[in-house]
PDB file of N, CA and C in Angstrom:
ATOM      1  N   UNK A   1      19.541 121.657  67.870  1.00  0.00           N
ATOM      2  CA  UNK A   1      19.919 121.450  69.230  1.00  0.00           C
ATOM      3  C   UNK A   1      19.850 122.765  70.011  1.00  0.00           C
ATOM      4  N   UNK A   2      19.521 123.699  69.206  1.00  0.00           N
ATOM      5  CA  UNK A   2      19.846 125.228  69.691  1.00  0.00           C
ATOM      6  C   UNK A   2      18.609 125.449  71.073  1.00  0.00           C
ATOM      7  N   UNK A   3      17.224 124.957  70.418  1.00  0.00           N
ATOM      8  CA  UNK A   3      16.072 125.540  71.431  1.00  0.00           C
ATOM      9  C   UNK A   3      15.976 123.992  72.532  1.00  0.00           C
ATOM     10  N   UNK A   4      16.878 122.833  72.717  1.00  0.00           N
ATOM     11  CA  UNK A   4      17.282 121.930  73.913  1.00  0.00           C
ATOM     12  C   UNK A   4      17.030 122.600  75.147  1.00  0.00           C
ATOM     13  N   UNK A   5      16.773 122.024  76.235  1.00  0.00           N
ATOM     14  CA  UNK A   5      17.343 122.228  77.510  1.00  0.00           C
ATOM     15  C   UNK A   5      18.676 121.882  77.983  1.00  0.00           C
ATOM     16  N   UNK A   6      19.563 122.517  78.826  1.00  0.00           N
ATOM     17  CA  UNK A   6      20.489 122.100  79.083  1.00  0.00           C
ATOM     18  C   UNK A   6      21.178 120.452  79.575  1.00  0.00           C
ATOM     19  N   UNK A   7      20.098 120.196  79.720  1.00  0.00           N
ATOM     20  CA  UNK A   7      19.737 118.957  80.295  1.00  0.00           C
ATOM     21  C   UNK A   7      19.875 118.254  79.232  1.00  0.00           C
ATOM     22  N   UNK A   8      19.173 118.915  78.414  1.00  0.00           N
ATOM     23  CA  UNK A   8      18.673 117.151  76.724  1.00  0.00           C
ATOM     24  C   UNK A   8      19.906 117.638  76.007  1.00  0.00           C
ATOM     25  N   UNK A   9      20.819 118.510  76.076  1.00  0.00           N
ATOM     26  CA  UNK A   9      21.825 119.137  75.205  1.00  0.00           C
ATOM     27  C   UNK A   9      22.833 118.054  75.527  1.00  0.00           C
ATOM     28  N   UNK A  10      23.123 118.021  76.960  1.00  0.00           N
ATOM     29  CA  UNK A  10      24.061 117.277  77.511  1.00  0.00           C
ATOM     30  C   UNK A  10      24.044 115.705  76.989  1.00  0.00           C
ATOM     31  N   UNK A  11      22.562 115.441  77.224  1.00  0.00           N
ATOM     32  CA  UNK A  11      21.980 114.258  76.773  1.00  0.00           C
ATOM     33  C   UNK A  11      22.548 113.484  75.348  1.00  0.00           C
ATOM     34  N   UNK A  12      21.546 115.014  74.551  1.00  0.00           N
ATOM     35  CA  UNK A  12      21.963 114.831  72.639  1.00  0.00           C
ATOM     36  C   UNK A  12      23.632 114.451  72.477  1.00  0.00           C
ATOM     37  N   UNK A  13      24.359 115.240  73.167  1.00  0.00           N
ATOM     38  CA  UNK A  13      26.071 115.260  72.956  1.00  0.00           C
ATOM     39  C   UNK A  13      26.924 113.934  73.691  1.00  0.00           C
ATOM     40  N   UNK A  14      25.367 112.950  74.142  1.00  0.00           N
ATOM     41  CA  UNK A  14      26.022 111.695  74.638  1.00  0.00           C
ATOM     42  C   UNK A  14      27.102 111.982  75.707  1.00  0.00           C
ATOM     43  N   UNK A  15      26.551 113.336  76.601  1.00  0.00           N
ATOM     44  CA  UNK A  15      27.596 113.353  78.314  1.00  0.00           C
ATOM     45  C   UNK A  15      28.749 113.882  78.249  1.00  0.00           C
ATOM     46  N   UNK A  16      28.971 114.471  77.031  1.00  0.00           N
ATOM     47  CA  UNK A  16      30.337 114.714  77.110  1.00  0.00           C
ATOM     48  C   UNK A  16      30.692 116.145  77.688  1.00  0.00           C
ATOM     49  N   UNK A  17      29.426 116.898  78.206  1.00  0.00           N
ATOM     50  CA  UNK A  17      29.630 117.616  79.288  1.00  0.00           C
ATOM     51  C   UNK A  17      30.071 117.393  80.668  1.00  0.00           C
ATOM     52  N   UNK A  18      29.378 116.662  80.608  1.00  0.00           N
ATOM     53  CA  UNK A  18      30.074 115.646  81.721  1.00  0.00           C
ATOM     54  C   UNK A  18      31.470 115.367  82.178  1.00  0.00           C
ATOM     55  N   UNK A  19      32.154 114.326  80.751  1.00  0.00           N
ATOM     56  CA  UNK A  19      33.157 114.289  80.710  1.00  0.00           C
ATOM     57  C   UNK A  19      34.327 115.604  81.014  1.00  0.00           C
ATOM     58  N   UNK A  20      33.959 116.749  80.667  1.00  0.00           N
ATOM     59  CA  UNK A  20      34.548 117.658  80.519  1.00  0.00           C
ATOM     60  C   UNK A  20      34.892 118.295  82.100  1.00  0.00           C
ATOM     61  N   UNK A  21      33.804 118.176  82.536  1.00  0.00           N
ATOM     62  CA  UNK A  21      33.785 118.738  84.110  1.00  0.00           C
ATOM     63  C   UNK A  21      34.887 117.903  85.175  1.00  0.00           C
ATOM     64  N   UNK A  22      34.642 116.629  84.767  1.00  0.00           N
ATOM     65  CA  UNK A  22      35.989 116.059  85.306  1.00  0.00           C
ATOM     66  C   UNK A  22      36.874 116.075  84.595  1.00  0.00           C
ATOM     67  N   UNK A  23      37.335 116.766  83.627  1.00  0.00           N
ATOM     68  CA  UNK A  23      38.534 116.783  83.089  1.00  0.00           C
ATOM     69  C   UNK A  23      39.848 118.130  84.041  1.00  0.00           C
ATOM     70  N   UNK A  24      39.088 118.720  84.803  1.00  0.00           N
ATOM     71  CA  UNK A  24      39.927 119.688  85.525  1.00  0.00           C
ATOM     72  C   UNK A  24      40.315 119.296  86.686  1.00  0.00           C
ATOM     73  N   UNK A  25      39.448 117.608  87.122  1.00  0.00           N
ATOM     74  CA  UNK A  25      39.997 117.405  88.483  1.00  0.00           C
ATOM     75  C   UNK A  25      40.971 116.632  88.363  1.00  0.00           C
ATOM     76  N   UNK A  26      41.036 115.621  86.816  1.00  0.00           N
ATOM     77  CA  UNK A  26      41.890 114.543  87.002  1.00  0.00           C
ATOM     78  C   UNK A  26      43.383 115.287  86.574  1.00  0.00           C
ATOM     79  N   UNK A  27      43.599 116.724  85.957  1.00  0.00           N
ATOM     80  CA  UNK A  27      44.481 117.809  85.157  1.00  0.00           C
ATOM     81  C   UNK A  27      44.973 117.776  86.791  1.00  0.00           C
ATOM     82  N   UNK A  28      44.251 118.500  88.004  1.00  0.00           N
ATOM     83  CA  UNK A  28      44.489 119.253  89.267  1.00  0.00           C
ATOM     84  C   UNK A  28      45.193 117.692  90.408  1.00  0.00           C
ATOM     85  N   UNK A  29      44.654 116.712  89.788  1.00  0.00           N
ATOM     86  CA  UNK A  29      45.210 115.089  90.711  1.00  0.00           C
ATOM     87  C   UNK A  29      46.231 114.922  90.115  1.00  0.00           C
ATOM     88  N   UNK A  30      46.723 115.049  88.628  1.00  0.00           N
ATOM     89  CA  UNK A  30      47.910 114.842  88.048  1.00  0.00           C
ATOM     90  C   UNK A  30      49.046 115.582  88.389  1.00  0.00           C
ATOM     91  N   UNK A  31      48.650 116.862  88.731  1.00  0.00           N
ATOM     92  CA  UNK A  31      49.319 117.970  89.163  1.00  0.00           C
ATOM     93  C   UNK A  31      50.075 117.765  90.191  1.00  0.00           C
ATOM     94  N   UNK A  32      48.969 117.614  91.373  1.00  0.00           N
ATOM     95  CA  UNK A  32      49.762 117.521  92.603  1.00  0.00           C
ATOM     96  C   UNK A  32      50.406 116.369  92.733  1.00  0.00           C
ATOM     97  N   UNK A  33      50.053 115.310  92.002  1.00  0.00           N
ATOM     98  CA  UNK A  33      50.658 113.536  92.523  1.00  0.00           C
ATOM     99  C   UNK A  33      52.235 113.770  92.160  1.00  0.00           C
ATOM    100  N   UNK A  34      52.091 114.702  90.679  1.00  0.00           N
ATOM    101  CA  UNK A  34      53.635 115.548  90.447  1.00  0.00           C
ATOM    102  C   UNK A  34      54.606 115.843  91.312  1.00  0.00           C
ATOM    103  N   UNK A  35      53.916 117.284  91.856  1.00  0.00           N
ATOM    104  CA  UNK A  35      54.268 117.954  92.839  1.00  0.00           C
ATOM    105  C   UNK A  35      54.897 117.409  94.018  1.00  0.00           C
ATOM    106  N   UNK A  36      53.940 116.016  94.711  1.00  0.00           N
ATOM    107  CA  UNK A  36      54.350 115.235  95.925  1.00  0.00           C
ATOM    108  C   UNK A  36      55.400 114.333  95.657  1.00  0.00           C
ATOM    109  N   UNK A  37      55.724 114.048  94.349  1.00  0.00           N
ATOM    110  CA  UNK A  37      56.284 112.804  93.845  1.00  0.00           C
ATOM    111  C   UNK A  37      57.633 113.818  93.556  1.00  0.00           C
ATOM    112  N   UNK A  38      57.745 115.203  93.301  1.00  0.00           N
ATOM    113  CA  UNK A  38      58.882 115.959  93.376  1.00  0.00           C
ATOM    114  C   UNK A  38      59.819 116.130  94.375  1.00  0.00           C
ATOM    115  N   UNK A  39      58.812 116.629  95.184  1.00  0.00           N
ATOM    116  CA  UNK A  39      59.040 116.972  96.680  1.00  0.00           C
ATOM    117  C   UNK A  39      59.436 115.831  97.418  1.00  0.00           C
ATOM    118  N   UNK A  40      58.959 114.555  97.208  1.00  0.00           N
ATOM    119  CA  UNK A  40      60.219 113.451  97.623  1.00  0.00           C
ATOM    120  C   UNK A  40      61.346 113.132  97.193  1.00  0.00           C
ATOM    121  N   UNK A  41      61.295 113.003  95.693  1.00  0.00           N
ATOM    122  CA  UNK A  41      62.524 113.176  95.094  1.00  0.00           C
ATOM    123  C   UNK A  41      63.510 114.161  96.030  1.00  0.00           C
ATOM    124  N   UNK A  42      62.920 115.150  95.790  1.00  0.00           N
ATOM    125  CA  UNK A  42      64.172 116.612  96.697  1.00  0.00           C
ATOM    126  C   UNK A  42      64.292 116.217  97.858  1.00  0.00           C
ATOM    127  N   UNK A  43      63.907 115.497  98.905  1.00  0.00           N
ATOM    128  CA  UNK A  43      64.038 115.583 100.350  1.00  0.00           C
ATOM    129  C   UNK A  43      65.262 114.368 100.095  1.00  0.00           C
ATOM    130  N   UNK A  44      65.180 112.905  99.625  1.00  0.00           N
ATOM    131  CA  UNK A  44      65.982 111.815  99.313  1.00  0.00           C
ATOM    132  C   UNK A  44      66.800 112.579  98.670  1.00  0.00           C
ATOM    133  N   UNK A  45      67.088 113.374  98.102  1.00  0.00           N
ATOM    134  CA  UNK A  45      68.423 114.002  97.429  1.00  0.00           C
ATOM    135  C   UNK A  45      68.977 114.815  98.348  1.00  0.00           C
ATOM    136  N   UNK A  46      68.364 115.599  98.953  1.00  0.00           N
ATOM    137  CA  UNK A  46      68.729 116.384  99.972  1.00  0.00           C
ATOM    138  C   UNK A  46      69.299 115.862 101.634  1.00  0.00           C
ATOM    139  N   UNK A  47      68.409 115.189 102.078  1.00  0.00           N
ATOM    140  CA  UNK A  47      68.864 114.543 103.210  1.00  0.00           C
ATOM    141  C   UNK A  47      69.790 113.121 102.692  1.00  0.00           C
ATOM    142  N   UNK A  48      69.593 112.218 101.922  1.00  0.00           N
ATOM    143  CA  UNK A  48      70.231 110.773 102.309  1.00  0.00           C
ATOM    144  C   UNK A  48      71.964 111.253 102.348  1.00  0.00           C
ATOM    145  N   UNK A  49      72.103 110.612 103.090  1.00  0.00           N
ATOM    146  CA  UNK A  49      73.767 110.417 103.418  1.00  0.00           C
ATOM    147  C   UNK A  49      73.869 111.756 103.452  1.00  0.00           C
ATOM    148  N   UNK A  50      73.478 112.379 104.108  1.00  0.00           N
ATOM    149  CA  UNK A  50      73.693 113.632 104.814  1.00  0.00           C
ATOM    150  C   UNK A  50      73.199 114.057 106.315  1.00  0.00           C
ATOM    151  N   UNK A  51      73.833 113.420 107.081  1.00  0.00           N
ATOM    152  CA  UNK A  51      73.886 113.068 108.724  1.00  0.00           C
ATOM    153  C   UNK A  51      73.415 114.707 109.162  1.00  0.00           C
ATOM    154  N   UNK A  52      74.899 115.971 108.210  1.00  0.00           N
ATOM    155  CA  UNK A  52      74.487 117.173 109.192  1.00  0.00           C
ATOM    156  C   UNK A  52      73.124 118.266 108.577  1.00  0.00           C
ATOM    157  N   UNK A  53      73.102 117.707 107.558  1.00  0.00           N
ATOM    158  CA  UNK A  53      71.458 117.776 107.410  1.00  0.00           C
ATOM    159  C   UNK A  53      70.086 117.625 107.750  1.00  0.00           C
ATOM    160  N   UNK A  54      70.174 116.706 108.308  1.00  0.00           N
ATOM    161  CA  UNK A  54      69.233 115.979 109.107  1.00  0.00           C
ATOM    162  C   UNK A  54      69.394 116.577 110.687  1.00  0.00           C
ATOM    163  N   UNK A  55      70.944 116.693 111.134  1.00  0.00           N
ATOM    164  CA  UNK A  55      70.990 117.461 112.085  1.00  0.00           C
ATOM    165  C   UNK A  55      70.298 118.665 112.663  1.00  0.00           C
ATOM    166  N   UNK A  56      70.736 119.867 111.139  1.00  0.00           N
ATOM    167  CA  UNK A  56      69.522 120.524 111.207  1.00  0.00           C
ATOM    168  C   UNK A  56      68.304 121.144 111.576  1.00  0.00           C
ATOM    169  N   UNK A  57      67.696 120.115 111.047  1.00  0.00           N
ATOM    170  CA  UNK A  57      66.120 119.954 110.832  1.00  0.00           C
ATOM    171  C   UNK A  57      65.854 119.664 112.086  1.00  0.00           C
ATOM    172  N   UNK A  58      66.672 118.673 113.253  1.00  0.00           N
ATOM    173  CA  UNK A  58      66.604 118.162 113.927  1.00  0.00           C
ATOM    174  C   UNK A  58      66.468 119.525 115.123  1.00  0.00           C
ATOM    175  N   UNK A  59      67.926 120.517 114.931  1.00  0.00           N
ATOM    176  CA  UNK A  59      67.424 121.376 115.801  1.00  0.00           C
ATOM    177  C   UNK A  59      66.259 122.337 115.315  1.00  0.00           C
ATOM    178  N   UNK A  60      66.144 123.000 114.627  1.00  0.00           N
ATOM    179  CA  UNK A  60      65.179 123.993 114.077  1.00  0.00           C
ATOM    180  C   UNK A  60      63.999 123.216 115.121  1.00  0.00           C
ATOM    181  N   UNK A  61      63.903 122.027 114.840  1.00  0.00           N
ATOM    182  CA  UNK A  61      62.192 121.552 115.608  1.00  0.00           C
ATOM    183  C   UNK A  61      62.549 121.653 116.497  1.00  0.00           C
ATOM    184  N   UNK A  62      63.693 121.042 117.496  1.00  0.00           N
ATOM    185  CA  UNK A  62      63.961 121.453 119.203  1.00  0.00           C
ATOM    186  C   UNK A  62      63.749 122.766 119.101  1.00  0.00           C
ATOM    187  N   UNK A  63      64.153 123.899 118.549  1.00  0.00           N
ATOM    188  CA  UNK A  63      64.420 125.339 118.467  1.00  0.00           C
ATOM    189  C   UNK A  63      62.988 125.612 118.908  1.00  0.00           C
ATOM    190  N   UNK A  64      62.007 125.092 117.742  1.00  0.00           N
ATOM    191  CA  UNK A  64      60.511 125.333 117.495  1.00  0.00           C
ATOM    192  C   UNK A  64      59.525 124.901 118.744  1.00  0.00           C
ATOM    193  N   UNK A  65      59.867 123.853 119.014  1.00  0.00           N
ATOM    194  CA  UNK A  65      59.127 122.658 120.598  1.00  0.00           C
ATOM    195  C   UNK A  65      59.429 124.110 121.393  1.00  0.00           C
ATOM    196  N   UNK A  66      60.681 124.161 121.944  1.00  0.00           N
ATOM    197  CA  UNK A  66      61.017 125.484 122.967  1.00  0.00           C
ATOM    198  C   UNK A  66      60.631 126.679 123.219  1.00  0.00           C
ATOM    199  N   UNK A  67      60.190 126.969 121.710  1.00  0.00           N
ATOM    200  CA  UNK A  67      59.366 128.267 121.391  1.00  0.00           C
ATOM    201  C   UNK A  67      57.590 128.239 121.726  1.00  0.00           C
ATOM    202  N   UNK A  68      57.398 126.987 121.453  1.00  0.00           N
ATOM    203  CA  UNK A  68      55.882 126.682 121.589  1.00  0.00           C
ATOM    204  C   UNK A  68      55.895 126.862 123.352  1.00  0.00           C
ATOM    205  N   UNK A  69      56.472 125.601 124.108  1.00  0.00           N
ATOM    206  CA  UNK A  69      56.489 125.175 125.201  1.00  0.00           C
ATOM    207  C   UNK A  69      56.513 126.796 126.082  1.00  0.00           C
ATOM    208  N   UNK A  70      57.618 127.764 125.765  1.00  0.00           N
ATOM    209  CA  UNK A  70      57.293 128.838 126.101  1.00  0.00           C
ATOM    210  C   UNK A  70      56.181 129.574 126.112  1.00  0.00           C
ATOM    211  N   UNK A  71      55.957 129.353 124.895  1.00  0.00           N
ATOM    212  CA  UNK A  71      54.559 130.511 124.993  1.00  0.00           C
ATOM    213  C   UNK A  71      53.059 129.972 125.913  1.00  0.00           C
ATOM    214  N   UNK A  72      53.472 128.699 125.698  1.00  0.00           N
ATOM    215  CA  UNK A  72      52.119 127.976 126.496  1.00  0.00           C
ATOM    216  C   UNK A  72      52.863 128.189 127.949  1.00  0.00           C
ATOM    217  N   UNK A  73      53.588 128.334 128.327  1.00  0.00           N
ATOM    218  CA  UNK A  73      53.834 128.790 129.708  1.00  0.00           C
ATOM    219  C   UNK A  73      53.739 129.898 129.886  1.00  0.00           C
ATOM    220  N   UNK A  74      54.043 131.070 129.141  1.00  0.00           N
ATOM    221  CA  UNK A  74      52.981 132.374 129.206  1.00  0.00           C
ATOM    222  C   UNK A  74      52.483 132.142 129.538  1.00  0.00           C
ATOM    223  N   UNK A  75      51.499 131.656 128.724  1.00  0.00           N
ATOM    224  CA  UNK A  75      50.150 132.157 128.939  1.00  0.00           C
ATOM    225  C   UNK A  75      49.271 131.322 130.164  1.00  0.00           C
ATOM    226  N   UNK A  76      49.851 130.377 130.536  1.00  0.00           N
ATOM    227  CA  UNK A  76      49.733 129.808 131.820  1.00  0.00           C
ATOM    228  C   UNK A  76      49.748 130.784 132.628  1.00  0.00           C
ATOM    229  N   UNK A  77      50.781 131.077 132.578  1.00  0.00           N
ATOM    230  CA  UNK A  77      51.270 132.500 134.021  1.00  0.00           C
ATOM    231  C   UNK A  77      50.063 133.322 133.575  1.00  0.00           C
ATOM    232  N   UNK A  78      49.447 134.012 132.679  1.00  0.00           N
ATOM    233  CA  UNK A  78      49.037 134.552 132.266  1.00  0.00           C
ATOM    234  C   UNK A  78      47.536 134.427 132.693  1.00  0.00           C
ATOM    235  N   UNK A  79      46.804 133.260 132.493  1.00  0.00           N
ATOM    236  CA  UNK A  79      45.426 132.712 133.263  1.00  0.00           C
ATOM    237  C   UNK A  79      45.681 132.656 134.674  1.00  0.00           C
ATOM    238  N   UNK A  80      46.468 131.954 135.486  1.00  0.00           N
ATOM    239  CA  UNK A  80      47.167 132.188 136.542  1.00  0.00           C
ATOM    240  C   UNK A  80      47.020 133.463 137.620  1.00  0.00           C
ATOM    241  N   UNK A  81      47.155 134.211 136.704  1.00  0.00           N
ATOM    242  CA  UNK A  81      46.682 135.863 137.048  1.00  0.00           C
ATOM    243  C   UNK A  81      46.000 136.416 136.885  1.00  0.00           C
ATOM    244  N   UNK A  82      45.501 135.939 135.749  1.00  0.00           N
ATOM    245  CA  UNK A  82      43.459 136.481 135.830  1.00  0.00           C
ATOM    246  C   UNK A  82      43.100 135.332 137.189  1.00  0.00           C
ATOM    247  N   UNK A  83      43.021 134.691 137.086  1.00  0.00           N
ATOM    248  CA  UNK A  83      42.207 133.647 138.221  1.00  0.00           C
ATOM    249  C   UNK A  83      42.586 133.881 139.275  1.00  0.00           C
ATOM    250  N   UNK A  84      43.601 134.416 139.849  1.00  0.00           N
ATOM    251  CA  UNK A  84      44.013 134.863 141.348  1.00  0.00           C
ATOM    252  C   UNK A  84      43.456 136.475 141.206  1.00  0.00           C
ATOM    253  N   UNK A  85      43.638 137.108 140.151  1.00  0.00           N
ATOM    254  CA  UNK A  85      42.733 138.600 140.312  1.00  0.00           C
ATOM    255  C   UNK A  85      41.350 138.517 140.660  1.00  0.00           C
ATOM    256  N   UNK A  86      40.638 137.405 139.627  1.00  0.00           N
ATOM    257  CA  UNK A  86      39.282 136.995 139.736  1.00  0.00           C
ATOM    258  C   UNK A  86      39.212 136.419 141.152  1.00  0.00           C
ATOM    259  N   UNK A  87      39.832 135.827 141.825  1.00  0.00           N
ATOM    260  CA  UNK A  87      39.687 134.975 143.068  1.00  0.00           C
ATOM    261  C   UNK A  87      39.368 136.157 144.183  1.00  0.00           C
ATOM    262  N   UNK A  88      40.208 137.332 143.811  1.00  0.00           N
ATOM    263  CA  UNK A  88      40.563 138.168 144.871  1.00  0.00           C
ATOM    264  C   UNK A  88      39.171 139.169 144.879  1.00  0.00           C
ATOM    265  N   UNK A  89      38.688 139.764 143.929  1.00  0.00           N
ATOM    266  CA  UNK A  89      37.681 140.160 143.478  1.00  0.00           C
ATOM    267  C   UNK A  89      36.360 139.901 144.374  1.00  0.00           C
ATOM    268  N   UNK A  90      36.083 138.480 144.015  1.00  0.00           N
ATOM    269  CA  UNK A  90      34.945 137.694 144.572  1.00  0.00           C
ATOM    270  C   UNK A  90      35.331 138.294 145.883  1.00  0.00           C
ATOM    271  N   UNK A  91      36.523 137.386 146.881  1.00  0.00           N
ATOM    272  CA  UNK A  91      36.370 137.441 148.278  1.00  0.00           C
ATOM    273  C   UNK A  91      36.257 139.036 148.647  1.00  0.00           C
ATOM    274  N   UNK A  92      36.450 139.960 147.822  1.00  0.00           N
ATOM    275  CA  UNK A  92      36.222 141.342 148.063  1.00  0.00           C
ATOM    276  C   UNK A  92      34.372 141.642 148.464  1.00  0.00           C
ATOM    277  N   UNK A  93      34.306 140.823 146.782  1.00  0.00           N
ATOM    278  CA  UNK A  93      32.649 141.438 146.874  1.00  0.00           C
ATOM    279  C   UNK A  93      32.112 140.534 147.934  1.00  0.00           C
ATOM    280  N   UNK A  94      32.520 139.183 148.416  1.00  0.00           N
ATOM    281  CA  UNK A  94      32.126 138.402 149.473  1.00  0.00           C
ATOM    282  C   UNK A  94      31.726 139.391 150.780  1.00  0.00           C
ATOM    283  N   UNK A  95      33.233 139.755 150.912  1.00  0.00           N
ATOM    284  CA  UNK A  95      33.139 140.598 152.612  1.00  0.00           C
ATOM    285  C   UNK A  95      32.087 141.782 152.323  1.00  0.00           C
ATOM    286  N   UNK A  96      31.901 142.907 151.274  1.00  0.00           N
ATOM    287  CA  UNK A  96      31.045 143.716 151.229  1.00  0.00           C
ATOM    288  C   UNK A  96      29.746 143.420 151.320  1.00  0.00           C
ATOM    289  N   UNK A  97      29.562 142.141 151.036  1.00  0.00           N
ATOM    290  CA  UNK A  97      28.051 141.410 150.831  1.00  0.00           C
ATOM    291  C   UNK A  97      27.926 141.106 152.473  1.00  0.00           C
ATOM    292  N   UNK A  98      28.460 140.498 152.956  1.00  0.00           N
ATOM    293  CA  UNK A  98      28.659 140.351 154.448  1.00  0.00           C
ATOM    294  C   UNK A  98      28.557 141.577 155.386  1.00  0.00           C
ATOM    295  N   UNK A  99      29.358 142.303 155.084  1.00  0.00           N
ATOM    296  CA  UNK A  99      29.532 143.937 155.711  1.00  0.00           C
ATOM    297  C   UNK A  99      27.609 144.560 155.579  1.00  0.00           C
ATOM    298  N   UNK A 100      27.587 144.380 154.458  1.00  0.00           N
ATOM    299  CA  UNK A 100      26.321 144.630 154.139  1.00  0.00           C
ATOM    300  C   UNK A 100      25.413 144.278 154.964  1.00  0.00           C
ATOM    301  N   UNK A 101      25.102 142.766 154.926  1.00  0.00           N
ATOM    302  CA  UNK A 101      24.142 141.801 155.666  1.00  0.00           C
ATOM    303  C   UNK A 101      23.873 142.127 157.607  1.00  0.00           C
ATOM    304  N   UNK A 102      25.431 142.474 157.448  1.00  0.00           N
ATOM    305  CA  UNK A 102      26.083 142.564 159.183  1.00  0.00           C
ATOM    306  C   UNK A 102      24.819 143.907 159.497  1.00  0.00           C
ATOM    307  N   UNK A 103      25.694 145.087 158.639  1.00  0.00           N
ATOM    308  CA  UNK A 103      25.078 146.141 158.780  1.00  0.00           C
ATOM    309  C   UNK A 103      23.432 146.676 158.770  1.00  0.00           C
ATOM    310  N   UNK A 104      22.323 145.650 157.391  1.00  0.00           N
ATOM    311  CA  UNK A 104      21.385 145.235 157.716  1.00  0.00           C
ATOM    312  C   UNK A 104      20.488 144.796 159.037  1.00  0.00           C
ATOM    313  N   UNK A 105      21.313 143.659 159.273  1.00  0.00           N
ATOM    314  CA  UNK A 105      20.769 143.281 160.590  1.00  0.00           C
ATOM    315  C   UNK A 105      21.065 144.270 161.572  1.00  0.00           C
ATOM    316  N   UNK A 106      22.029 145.227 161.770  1.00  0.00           N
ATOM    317  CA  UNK A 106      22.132 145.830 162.881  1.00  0.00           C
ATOM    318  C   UNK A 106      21.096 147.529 163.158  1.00  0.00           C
ATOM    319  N   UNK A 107      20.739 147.434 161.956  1.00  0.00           N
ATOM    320  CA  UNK A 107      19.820 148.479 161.972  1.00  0.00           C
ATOM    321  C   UNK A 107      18.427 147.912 161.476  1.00  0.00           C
ATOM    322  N   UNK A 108      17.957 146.399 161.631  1.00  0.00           N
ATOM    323  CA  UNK A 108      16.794 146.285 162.140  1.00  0.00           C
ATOM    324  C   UNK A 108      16.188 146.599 163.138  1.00  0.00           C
ATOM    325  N   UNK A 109      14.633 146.436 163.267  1.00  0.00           N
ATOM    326  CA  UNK A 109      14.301 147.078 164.354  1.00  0.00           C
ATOM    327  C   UNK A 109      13.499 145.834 164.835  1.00  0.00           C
TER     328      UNK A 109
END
């Protein structure tokens, strides 16, 4: 089997290369189905019949909403003031373009 291709090796050994390659995904699905199936356990132990628990959690996310909602109002203010700088800008270069044009025409001949 030594001078095989990898191919006819797999073949000769009836796939059990194969087999093997999924053996790390169904190890890594067992794992986490664990993991998720833990992590509910702990939350039902942790929160049920625990009102100021849940309380909590309850503010931390108001806490969190308030914190977001802020910053997106930054940065509102923040565009706000580029776009009125930018606004101001233009009508600047507007009148110079004008001033310009004015001045053009007045020293045609």
């Amino acid at each position: 089997m030594a001078d095989l291709s990898p191919a006819a090796r797999v073949v000769a050994a009836g796939g059990r290369l194969v087999a093997l390659r999924r053996r790390p995904v169904a190890i890594t699905m067992l794992a986490s189905s664990a993991i998720a199936i833990g992590l509910i356990v702990w939350s039902i132990v942790r929160f049920h019949g625990k009102p100021e628990a849940r309380a909590w959690i309850d503010r931390v996310e108001a806490d969190y909403r308030a914190l977001v909602a802020q910053h997106e109002r930054r940065e509102a203010r923040e565009e706000t003031a580029e776009a009125r700088e930018a606004t101001e800008q233009a009508r600047q270069a507007d009148r110079r373009a004008d001033l310009s044009e004015r001045t053009a025409r007045s020293e045609a001949p």
